[in-house]
C-alpha atoms as a PDB file:
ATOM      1  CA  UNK A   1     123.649  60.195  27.380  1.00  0.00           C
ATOM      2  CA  UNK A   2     119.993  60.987  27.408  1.00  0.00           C
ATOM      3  CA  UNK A   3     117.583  59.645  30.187  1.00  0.00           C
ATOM      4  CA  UNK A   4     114.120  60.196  29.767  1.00  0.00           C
ATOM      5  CA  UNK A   5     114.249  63.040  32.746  1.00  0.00           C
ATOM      6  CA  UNK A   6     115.559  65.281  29.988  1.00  0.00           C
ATOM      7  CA  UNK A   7     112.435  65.615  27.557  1.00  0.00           C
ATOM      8  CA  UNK A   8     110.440  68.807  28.218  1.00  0.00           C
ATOM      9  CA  UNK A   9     107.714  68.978  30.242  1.00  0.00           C
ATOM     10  CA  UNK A  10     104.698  71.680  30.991  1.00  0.00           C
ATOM     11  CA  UNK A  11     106.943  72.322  34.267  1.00  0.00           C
ATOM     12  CA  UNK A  12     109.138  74.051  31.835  1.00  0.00           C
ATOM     13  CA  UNK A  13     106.731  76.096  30.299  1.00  0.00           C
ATOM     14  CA  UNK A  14     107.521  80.245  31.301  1.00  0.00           C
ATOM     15  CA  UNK A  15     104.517  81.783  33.195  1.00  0.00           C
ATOM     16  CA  UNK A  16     104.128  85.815  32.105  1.00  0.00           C
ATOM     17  CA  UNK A  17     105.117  88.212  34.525  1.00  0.00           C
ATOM     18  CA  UNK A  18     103.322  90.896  32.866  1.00  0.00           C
ATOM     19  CA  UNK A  19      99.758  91.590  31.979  1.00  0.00           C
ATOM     20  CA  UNK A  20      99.496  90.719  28.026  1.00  0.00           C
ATOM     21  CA  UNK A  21      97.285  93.787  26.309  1.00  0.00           C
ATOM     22  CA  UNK A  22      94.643  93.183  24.222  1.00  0.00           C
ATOM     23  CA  UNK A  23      95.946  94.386  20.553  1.00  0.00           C
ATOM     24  CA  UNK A  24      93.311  94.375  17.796  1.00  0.00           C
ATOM     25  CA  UNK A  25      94.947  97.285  15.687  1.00  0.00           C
ATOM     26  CA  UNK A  26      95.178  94.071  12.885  1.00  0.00           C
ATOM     27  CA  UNK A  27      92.152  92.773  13.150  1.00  0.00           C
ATOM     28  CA  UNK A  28      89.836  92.394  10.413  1.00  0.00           C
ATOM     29  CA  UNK A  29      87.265  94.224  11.556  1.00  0.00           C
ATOM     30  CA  UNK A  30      89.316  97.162  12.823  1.00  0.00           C
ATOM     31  CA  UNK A  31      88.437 100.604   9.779  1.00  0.00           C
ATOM     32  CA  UNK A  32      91.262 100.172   7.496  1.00  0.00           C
ATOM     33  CA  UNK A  33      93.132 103.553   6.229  1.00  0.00           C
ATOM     34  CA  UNK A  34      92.329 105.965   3.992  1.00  0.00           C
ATOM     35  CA  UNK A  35      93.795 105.824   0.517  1.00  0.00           C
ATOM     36  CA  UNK A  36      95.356 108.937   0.913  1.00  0.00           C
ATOM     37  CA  UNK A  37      97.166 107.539   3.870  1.00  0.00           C
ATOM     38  CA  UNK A  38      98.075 104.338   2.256  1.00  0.00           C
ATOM     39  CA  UNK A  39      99.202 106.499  -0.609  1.00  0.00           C
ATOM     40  CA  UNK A  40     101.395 108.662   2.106  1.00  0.00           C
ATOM     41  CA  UNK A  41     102.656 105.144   3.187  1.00  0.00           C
ATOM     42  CA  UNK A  42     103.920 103.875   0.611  1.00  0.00           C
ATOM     43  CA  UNK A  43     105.995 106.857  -1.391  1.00  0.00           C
ATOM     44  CA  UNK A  44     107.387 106.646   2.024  1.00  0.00           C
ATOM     45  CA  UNK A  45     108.171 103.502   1.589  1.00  0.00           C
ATOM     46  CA  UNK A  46     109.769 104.085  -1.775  1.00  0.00           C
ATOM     47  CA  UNK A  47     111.738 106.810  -0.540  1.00  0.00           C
ATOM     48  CA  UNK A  48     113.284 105.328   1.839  1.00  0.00           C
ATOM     49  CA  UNK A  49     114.502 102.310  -0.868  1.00  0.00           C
ATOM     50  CA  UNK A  50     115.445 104.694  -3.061  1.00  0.00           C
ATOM     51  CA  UNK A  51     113.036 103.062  -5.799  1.00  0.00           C
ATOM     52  CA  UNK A  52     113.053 104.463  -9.227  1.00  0.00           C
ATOM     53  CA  UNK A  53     109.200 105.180  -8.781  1.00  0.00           C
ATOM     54  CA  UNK A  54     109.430 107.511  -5.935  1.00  0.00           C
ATOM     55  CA  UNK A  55     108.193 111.497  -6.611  1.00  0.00           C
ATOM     56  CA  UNK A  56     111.417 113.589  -6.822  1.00  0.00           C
ATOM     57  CA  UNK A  57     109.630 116.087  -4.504  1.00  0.00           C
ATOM     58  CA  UNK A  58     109.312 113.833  -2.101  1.00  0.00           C
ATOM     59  CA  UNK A  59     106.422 112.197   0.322  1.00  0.00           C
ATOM     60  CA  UNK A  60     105.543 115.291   2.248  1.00  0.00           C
ATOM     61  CA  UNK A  61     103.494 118.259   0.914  1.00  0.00           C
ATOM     62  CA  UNK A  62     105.722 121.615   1.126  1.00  0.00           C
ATOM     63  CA  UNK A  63     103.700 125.696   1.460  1.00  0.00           C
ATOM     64  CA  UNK A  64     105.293 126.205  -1.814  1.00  0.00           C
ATOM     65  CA  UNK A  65     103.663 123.296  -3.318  1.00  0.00           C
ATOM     66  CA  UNK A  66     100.162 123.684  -2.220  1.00  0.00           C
ATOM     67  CA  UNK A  67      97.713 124.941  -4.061  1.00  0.00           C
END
């Protein structure tokens, strides 16, 4: 049986015991990345799946490689 004690209430709302930080790495406004870097990103990304796209050399640039 229910009475109507057993609803919640704002009593049983959790105050924060630590300081919240101020996180605008998302925001809109924040410079977005390169296109190198999103490049970088996302063969990383389809390394790690294993996706039939990825460079066989990999994500990372090797001395032997550069030019």
């Amino acid at each position: 049986m229910t009475s109507p004690h057993d609803e919640p209430t704002l009593d049983d709302v959790i105050l924060p015991e630590e300081p919240v930080t101020r996180d605008r790495t998302q925001h809109a406004k924040d410079p977005h990345p390169s296109d190198e870097v999103l490049e970088h990103r996302t063969e990383l990304e389809r390394q790690a799946v294993g996706s039939d796209d990825a460079d066989p050399a990999g994500a990372y640039e090797h001395d032997a490689t550069e030019a």
